[in-house]
Protein backbone atom coordinates (compact mmCIF):
# COMPACT_ATOMS: atom_id res chain seq x y z
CA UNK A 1 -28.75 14.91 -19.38
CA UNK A 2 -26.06 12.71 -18.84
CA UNK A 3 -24.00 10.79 -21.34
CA UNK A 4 -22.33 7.45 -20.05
CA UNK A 5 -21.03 7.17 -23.98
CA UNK A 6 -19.92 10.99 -23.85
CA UNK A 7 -16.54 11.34 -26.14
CA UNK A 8 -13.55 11.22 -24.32
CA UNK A 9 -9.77 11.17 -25.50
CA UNK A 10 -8.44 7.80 -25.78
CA UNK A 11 -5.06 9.43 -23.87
CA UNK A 12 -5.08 11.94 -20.88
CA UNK A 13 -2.67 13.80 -19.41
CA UNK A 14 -2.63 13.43 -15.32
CA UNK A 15 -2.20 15.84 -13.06
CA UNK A 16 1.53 15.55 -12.04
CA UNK A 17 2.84 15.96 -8.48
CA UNK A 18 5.12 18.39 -7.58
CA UNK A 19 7.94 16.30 -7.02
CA UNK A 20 8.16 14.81 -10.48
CA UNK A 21 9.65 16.52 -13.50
CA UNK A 22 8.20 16.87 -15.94
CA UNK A 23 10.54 18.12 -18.81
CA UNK A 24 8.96 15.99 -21.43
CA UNK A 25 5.79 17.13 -21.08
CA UNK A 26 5.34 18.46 -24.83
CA UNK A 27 6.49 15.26 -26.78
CA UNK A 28 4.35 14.21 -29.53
CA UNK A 29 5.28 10.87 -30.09
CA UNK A 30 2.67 8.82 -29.35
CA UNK A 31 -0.07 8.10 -31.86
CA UNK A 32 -2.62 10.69 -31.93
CA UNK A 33 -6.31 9.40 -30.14
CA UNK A 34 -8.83 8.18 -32.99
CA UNK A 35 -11.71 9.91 -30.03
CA UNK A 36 -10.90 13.71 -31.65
CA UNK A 37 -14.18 15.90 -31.50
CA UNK A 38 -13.28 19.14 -33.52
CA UNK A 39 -16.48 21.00 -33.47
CA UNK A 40 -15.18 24.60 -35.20
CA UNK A 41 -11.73 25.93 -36.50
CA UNK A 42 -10.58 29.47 -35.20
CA UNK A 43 -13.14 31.97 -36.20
CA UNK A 44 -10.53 33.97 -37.68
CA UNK A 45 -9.21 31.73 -39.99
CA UNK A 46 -9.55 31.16 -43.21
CA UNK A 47 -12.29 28.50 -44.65
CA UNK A 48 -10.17 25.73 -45.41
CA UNK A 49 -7.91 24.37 -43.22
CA UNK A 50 -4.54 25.81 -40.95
CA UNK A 51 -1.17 24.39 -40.02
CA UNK A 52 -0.36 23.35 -36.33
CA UNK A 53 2.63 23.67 -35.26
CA UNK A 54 3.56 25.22 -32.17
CA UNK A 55 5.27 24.35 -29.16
CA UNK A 56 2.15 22.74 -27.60
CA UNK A 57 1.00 21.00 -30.69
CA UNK A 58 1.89 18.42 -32.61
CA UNK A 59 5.36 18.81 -34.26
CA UNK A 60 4.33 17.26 -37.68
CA UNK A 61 2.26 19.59 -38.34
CA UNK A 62 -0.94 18.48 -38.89
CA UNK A 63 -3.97 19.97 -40.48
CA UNK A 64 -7.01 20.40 -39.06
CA UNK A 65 -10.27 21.77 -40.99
CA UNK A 66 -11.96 25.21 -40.35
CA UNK A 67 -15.82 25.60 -40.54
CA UNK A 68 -15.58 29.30 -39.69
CA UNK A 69 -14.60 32.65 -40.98
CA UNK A 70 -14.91 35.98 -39.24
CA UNK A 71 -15.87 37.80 -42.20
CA UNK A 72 -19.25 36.09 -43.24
CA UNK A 73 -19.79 38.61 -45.69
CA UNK A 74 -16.89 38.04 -47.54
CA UNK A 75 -18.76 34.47 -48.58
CA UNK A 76 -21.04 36.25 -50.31
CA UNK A 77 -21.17 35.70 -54.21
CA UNK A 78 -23.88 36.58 -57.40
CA UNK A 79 -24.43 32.07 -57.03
CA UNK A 80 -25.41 33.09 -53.61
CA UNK A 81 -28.45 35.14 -54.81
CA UNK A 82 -29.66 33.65 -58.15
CA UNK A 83 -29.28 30.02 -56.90
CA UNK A 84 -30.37 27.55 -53.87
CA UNK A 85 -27.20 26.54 -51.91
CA UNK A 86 -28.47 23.36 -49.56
CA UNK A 87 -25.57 22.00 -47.57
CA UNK A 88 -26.22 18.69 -45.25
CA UNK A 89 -24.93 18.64 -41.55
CA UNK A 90 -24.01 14.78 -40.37
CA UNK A 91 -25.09 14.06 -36.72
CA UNK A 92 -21.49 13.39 -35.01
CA UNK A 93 -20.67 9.59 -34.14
CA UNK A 94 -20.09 8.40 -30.62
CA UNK A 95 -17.22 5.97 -30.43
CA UNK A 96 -16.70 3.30 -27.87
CA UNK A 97 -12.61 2.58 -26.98
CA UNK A 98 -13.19 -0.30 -24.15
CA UNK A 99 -9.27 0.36 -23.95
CA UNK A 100 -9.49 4.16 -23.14
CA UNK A 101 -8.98 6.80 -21.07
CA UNK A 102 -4.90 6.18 -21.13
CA UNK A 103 -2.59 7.94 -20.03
CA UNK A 104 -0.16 9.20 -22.19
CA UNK A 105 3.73 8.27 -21.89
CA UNK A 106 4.99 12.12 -21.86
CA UNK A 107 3.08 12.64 -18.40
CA UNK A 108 4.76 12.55 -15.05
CA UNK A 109 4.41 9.70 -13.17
CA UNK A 110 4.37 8.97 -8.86
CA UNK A 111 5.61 8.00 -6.79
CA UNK A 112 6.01 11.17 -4.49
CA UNK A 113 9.18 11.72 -4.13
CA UNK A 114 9.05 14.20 -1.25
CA UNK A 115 6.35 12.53 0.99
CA UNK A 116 6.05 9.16 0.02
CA UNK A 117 3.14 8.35 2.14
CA UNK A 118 1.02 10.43 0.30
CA UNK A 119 -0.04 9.20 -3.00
CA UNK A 120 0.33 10.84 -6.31
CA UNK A 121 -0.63 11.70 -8.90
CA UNK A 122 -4.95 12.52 -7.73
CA UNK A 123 -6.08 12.17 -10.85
CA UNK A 124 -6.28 12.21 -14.24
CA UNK A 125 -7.93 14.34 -16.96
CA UNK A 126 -8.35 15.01 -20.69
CA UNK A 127 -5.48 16.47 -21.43
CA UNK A 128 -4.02 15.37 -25.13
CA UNK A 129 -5.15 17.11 -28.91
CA UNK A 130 -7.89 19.68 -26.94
CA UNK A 131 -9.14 22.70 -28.62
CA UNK A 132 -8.08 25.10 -26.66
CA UNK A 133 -7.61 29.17 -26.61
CA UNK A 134 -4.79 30.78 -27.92
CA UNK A 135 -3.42 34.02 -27.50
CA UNK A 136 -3.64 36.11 -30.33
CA UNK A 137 -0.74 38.23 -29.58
CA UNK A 138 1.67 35.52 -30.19
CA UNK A 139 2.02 33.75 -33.38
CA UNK A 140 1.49 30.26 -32.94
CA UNK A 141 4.83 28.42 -34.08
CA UNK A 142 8.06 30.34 -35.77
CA UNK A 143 6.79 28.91 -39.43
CA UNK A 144 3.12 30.30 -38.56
CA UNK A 145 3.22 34.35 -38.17
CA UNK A 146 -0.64 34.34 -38.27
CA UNK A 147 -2.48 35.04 -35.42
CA UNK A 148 -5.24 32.51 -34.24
CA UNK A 149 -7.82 32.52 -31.20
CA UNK A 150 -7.80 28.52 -30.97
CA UNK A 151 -5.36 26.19 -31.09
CA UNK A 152 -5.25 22.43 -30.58
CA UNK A 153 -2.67 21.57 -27.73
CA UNK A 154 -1.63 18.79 -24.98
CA UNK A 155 -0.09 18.76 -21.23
CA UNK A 156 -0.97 19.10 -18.11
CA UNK A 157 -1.95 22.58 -18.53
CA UNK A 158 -4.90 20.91 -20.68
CA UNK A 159 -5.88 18.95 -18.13
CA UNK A 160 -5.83 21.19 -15.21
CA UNK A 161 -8.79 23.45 -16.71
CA UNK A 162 -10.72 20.37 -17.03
CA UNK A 163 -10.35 19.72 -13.31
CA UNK A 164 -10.52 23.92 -12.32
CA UNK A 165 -13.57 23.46 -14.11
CA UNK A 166 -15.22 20.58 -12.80
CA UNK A 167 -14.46 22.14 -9.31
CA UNK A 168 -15.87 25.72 -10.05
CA UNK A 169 -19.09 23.20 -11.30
CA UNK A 170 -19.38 21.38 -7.80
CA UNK A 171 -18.73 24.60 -6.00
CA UNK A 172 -21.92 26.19 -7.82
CA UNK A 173 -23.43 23.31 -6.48
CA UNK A 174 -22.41 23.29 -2.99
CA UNK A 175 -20.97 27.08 -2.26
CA UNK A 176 -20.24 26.00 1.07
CA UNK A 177 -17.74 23.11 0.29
CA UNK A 178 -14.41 24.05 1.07
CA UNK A 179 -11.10 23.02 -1.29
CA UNK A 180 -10.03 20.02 0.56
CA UNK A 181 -14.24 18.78 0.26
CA UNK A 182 -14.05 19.45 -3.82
CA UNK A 183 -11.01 17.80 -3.84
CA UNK A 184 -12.50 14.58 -2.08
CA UNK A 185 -15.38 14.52 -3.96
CA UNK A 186 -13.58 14.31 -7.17
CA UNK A 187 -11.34 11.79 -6.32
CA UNK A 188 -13.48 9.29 -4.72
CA UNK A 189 -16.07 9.12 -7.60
CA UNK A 190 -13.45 8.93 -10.17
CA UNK A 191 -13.41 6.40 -12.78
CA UNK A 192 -11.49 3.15 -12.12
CA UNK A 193 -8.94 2.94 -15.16
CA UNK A 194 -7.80 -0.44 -16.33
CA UNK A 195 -4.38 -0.92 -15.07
CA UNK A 196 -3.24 -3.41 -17.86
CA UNK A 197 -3.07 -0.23 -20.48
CA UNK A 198 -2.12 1.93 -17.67
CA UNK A 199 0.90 -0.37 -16.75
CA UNK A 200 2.06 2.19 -13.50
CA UNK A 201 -1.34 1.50 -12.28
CA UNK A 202 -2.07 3.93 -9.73
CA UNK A 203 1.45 5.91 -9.94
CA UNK A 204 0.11 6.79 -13.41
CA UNK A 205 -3.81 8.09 -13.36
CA UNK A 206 -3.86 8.27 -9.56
CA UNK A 207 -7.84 7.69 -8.20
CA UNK A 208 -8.78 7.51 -11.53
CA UNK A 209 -10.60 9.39 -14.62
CA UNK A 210 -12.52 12.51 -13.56
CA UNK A 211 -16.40 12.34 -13.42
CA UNK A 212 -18.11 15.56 -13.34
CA UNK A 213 -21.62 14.47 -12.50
CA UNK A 214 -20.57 12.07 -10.07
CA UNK A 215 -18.52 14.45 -7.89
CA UNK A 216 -21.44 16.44 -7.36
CA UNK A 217 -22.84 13.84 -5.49
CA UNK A 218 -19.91 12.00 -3.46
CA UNK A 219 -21.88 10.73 -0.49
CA UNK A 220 -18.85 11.27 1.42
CA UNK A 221 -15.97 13.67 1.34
CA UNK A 222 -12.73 13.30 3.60
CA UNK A 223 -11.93 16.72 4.72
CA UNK A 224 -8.44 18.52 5.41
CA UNK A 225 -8.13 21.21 7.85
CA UNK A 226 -5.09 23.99 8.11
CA UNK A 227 -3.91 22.33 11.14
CA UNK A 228 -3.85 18.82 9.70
CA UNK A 229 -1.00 19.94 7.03
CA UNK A 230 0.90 21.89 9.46
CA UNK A 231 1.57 19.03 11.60
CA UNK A 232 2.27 16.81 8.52
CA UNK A 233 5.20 19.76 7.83
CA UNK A 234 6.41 19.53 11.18
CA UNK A 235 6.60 15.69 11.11
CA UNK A 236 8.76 16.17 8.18
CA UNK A 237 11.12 18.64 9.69
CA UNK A 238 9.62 21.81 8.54
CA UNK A 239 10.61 24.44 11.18
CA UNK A 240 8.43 27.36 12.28
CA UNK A 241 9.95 29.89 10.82
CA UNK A 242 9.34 27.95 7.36
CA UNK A 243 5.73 26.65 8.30
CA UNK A 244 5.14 30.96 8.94
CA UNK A 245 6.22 31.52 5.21
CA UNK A 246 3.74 28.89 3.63
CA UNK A 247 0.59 29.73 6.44
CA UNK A 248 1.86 33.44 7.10
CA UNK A 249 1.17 32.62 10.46
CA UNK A 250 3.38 32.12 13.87
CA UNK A 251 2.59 28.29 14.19
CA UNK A 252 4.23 26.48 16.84
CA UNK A 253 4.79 22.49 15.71
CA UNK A 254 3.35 21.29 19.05
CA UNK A 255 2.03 17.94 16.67
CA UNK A 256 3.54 16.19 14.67
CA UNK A 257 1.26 13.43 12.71
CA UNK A 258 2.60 10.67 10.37
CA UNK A 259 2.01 11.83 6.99
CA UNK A 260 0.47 8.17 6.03
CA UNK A 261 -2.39 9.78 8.40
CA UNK A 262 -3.62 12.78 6.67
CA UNK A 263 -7.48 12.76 6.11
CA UNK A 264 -6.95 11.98 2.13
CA UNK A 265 -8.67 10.17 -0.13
CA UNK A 266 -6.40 7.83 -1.06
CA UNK A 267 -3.77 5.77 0.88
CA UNK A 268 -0.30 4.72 0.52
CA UNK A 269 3.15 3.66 2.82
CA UNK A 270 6.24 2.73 1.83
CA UNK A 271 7.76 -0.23 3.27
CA UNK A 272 11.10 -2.36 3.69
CA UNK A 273 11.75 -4.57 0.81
CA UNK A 274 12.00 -8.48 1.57
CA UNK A 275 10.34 -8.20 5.01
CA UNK A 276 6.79 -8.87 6.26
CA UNK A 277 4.85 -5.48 7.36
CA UNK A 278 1.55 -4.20 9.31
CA UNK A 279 0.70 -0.63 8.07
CA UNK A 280 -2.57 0.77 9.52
CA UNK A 281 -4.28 3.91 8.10
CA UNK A 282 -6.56 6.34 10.49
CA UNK A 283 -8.97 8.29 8.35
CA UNK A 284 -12.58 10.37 8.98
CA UNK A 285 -15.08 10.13 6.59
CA UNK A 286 -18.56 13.35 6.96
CA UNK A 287 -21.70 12.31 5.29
CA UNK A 288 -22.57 14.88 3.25
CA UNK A 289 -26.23 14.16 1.35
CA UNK A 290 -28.67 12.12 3.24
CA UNK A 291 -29.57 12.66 6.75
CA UNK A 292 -29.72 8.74 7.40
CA UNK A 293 -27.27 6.35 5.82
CA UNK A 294 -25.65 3.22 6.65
CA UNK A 295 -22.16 2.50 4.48
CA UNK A 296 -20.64 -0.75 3.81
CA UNK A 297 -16.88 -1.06 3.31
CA UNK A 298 -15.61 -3.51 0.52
CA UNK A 299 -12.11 -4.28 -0.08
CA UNK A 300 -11.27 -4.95 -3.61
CA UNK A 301 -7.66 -6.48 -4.74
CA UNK A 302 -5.91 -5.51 -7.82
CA UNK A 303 -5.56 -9.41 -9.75
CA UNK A 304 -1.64 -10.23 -8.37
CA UNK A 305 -1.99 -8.07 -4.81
CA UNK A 306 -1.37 -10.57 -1.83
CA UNK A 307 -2.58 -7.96 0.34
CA UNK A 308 -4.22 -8.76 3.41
CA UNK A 309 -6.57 -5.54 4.51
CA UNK A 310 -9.37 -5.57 6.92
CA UNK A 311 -11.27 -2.25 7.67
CA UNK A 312 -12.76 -1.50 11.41
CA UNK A 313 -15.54 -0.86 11.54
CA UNK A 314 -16.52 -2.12 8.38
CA UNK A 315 -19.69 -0.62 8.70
CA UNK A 316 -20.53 3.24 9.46
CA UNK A 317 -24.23 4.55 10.34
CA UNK A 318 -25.12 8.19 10.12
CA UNK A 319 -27.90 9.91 11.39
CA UNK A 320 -27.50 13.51 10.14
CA UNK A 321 -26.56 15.54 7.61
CA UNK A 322 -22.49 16.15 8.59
CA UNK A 323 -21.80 13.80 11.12
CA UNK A 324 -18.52 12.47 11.19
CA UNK A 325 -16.88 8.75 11.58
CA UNK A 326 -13.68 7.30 12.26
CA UNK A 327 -12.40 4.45 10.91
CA UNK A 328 -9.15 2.02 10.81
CA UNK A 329 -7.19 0.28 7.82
CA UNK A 330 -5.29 -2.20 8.54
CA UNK A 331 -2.97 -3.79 5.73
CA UNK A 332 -0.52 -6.77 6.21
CA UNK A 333 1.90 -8.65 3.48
CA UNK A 334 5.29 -8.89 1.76
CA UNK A 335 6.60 -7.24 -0.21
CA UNK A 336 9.70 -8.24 -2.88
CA UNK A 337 12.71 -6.02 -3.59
CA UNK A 338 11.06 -2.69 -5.74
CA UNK A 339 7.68 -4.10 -5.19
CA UNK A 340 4.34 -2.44 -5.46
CA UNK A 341 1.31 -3.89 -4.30
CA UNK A 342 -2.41 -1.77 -4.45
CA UNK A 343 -6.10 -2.71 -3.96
CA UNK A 344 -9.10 -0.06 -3.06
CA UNK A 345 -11.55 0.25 -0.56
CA UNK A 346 -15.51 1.21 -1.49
CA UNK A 347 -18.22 2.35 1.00
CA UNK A 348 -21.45 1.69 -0.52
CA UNK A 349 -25.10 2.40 0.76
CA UNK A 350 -26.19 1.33 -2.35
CA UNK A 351 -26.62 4.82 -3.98
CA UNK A 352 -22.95 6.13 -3.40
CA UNK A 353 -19.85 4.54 -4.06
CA UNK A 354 -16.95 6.00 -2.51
CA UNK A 355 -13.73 4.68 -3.82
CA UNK A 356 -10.35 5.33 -1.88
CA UNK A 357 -7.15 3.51 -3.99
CA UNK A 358 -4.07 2.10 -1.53
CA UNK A 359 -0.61 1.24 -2.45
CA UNK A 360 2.04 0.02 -0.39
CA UNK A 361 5.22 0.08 -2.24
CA UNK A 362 9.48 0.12 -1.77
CA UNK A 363 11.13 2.63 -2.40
CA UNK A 364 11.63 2.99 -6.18
């Protein structure tokens, strides 16, 4: 059953691009998320509570109570079998932050810095204070020589087995979606993230906050083919001997497409500051659940964009189960020296909403 008021961190790390360092990935100096749900200490640990303090944990050290121990017999006492022990279990609180999911300060933000066409970060994640597993052959700090099978830690490598998981879920669901359809699916029916306690906006939690249940059921995916990246490479001056190490194939760049044109789920172009510009997108959208469908396109502003966008067609009609349609984004306006300027298309047929972010920015 589903959960609209499900607990989720009040900060999340994103999912970084490539391009961005990310050297401060392991600060702790933020304040921790009131939206903690601890539901067990290690199970080899002592009943009580243990010391965090590793590398990926916070570097004050804080406690955090244990409910477990792996010896249950070692609990045992004569109270235990002359007396009745009754112990009371509190039903866990759901707690509503209207300011959360944000992203916290120590992860990387966009824009791309290698292709800046093509917007990152995707998405974001849960990615700060998680229970996580810990290797038991390393202690967990230099202070702490004990060995634990949980520990509670932060980063993008928190966040990425949220997504990994999320995508294994949708592939169980649809085992013959391929990487660049998962990929779609969770980034369109992300959720929209308020931009006021996200000040990057879309540079900082990309599409949005990840939505398991909703990416199982997209509506519409934008798919990616081999081909379609190799003639982004070539467009950027990859040669063919370098295009052969990534594919492992002899490819020949006979086509060489404007990266602002790759199939993806979101948009973005950087423009000349202090000058008016026209950027148009090209993108391909497959229907992918219902055999008839009629989508709507709506174009929705952040509050200070002066964008002007129109979208051709604005409405796309499918008849069967993954049929394909083009369409055309046109965006016109201004922009100021180091500006950035995004809005968001939706298709709707009233059961799906498909959600596709665009930024037009200088170079920053």
């Amino acid at each position: 059953m589903r959960n609209e008021e499900s607990l989720v961190p009040q900060t999340s790390e994103i999912l970084s691009d490539p391009g961005q360092s990310s050297t401060s990935s392991h600060m702790w100096n933020t304040p921790q998320s009131p939206l903690q749900m601890i539901p067990f200490g290690p199970l080899n640990s002592p009943l009580g509570s243990y010391r965090l303090t590793s590398s990926d944990t916070p570097s004050s050290g804080d406690y955090m109570p244990s409910s477990a121990t792996s010896d249950y017999t070692s609990s045992e006492s004569p109270i235990l079998k002359t007396r009745t022990i009754s112990t009371e279990i509190l039903k866990s609180e759901t707690i509503k932050d209207s300011s959360s999911p944000i992203v916290v300060v120590f992860s990387s933000r966009g824009p791309n810095t290698i292709i800046g066409d093509i917007l990152k970060p995707d998405i974001s994640a849960p990615g700060v204070d998680i229970l996580a597993a810990f290797s038991p052959l390393v202690p967990p700090s230099r202070e702490d020589t004990r060995r634990v099978g949980y520990s509670v830690m932060s980063g993008t490598s928190m966040a990425c087995p949220h997504v990994a998981g999320v995508a294994a879920y949708i592939k169980s669901v649809h085992p013959d979606w391929s990487p660049s359809t998962i990929k779609s699916a969770i980034m369109t029916t992300a959720r929209t993230m308020n931009p006021i306690t996200n000040s990057e906006a879309e540079f900082a939690y990309g599409s949005g906050h990840i939505d398991p249940v909703k990416a199982s059921d997209p509506g519409l995916v934008y798919d990616i083919f081999t081909r379609d990246f190799i003639s982004i490479l070539c467009n950027v001056g990859f040669t063919n001997r370098r295009i052969k190490t990534i594919t492992g194939n002899i490819t020949k760049c006979e086509e060489k497409k404007a990266p602002k044109d790759l199939n993806y789920p979101s948009m973005a172009a950087v423009v000349k500051p202090n000058k008016a510009f026209t950027v148009k997108f090209h993108r391909k959208v497959t229907n992918v659940e219902s055999s008839n469908s009629t989508y709507k396109a709506k174009v929705v502003l952040t509050k200070k964009s002066k964008l002007k966008i129109r979208v051709t067609p604005s409405k796309l009609t499918f008849k069967s189960l993954n049929e394909t349609k083009a369409f055309a984004v046109t965006v016109k306006g201004q922009m100021l020296d180091k500006g950035v300027a995004s809005a968001e298309i939706q298709w709707s047929d009233r059961v799906h909403l498909v959600r596709s972010p665009i930024v037009v920015y200088t170079s920053i």
